[in-house]
N, C-alpha and C. Protein backbone atom coordinates (compact mmCIF):
# COMPACT_ATOMS: atom_id res chain seq x y z
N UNK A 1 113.60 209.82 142.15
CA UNK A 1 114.85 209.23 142.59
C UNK A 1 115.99 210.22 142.37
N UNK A 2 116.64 209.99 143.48
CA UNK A 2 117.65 211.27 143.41
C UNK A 2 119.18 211.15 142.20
N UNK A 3 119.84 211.51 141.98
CA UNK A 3 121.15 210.52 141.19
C UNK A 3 122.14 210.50 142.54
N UNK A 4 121.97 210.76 143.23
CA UNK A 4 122.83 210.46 144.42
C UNK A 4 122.32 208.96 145.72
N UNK A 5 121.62 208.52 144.85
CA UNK A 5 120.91 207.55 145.60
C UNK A 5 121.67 206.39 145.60
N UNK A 6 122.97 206.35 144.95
CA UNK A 6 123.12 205.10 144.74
C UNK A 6 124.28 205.30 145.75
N UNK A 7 124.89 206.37 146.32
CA UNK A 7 125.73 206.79 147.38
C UNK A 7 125.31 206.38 148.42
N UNK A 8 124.08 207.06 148.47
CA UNK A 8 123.12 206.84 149.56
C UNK A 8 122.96 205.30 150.15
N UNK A 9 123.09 204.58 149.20
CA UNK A 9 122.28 202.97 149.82
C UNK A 9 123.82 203.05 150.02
N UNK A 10 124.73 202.92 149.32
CA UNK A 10 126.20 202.25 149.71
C UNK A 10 126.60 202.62 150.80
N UNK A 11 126.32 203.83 152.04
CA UNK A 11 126.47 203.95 152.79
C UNK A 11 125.56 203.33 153.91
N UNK A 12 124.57 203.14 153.82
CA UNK A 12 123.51 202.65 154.38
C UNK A 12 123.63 200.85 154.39
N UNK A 13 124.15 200.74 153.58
CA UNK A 13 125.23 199.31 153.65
C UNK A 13 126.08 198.86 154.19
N UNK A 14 126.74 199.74 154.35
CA UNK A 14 128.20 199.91 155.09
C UNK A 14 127.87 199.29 156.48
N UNK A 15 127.04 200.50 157.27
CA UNK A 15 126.53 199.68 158.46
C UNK A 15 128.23 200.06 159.47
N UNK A 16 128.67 201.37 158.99
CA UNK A 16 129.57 201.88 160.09
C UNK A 16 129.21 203.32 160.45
N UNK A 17 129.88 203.47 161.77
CA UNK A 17 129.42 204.93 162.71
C UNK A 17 130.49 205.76 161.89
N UNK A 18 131.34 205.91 161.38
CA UNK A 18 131.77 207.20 160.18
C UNK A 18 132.58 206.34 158.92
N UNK A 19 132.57 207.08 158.03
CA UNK A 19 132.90 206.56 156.66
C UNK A 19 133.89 207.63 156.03
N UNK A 20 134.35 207.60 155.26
CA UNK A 20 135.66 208.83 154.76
C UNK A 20 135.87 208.14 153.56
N UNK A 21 135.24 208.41 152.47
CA UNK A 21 135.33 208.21 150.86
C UNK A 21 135.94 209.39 150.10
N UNK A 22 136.87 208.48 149.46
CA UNK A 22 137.84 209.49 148.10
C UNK A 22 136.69 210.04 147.34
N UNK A 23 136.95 211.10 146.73
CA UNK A 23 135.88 211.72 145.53
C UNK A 23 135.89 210.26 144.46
N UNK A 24 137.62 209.71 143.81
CA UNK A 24 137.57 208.86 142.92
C UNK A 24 136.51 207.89 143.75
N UNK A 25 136.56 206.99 144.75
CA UNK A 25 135.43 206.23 145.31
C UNK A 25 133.99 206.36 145.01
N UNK A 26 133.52 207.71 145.06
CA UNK A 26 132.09 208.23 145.27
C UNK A 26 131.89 208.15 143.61
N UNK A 27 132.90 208.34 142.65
CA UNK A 27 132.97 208.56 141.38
C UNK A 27 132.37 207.23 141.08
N UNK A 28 133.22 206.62 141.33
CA UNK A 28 133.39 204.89 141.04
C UNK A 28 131.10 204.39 141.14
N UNK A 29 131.05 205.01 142.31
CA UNK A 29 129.73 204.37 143.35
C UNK A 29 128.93 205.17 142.53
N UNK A 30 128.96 206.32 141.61
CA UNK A 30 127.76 206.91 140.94
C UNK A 30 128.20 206.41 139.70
N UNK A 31 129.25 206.62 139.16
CA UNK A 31 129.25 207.10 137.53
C UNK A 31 129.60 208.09 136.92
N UNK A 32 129.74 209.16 137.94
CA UNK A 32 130.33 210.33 137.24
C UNK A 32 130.94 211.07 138.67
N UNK A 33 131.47 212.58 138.36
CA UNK A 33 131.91 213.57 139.14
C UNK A 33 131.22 214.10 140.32
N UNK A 34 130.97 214.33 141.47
CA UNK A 34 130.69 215.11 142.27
C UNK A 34 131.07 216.73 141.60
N UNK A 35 130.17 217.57 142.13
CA UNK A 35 130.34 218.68 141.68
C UNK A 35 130.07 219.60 142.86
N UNK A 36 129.57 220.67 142.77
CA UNK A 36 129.21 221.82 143.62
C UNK A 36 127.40 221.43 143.95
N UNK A 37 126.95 221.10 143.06
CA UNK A 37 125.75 220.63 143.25
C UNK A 37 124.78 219.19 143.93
N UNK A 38 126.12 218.64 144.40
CA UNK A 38 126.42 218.14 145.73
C UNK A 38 125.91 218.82 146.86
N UNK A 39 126.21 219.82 147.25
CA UNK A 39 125.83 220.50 148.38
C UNK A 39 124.37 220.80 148.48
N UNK A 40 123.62 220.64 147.79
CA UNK A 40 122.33 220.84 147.35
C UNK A 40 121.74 219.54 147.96
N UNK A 41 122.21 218.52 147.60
CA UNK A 41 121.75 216.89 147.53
C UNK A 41 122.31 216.84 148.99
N UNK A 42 122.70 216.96 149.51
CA UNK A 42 123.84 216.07 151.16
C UNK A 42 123.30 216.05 151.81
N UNK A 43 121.82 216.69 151.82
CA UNK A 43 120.87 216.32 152.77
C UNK A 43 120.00 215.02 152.60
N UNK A 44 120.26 215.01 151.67
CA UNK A 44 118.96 213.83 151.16
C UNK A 44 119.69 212.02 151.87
N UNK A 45 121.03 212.50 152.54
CA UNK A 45 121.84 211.76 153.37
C UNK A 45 120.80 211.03 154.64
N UNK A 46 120.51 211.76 155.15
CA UNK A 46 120.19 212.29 156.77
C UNK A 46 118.65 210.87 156.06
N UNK A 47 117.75 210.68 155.55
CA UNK A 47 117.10 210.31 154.67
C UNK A 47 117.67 208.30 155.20
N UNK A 48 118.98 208.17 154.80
CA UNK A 48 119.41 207.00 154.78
C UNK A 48 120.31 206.48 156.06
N UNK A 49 120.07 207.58 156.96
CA UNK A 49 120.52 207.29 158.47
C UNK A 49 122.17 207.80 158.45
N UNK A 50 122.50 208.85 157.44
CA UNK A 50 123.82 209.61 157.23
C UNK A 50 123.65 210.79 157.44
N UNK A 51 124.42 211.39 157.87
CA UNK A 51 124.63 212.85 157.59
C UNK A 51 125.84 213.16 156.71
N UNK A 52 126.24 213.98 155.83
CA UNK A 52 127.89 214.76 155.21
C UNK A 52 128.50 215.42 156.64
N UNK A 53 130.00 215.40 157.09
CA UNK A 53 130.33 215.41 158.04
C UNK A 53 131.69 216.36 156.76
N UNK A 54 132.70 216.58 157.11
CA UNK A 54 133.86 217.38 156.58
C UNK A 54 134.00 216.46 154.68
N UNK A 55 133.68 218.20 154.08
CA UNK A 55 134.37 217.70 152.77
C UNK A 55 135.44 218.86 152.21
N UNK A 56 136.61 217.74 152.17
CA UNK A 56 137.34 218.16 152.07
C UNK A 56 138.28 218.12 150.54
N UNK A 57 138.61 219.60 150.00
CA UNK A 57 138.59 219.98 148.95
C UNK A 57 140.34 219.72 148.68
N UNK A 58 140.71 219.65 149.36
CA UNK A 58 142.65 219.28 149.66
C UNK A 58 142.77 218.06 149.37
N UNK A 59 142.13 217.00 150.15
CA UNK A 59 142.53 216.07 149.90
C UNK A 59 141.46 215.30 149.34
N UNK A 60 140.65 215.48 148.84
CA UNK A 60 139.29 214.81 147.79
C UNK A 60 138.55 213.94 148.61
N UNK A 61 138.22 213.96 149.67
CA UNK A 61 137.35 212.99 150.19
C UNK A 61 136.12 213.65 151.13
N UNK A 62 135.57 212.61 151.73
CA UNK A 62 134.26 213.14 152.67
C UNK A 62 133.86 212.52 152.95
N UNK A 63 133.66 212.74 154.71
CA UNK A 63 133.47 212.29 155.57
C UNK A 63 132.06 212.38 155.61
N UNK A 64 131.49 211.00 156.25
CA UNK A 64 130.20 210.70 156.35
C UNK A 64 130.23 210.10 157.92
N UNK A 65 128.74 210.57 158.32
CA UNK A 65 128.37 209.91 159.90
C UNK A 65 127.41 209.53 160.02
N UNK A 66 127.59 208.74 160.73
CA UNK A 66 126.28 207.42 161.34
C UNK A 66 125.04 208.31 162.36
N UNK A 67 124.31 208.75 161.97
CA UNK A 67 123.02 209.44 162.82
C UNK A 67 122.73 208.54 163.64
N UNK A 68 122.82 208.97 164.88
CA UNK A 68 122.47 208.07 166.21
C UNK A 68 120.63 208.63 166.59
């Protein structure tokens, strides 16, 4: 089980064609920080019918999309 899994279902919940979560949000939905080692995991998205779409380091959030 991944520790990003619990991102994973909450998006897969959602049940919308794009999503745009604050870092504090994603914080909230795991338990701890996003890090750099994030980028490692963002595939394991694609997995739960998501892809990572723009993350953006300015304004703390990231964009998620609905895989058609």
């Amino acid at each position: 089980m991944s520790k990003y899994e619990p991102l994973w279902e909450y998006l897969k919940s959602t049940k919308k064609e794009n999503y745009q979560l604050s870092y504090e949000k994603i914080r909230n939905i795991l338990g701890f920080e996003i890090n750099h080692s994030f980028l490692n995991y963002k595939k394991e998205a694609k997995e739960y019918g998501y892809e990572v779409g723009k993350i953006s380091m300015k304004e703390k959030n990231i964009l998620f999309h609905k895989i058609k």
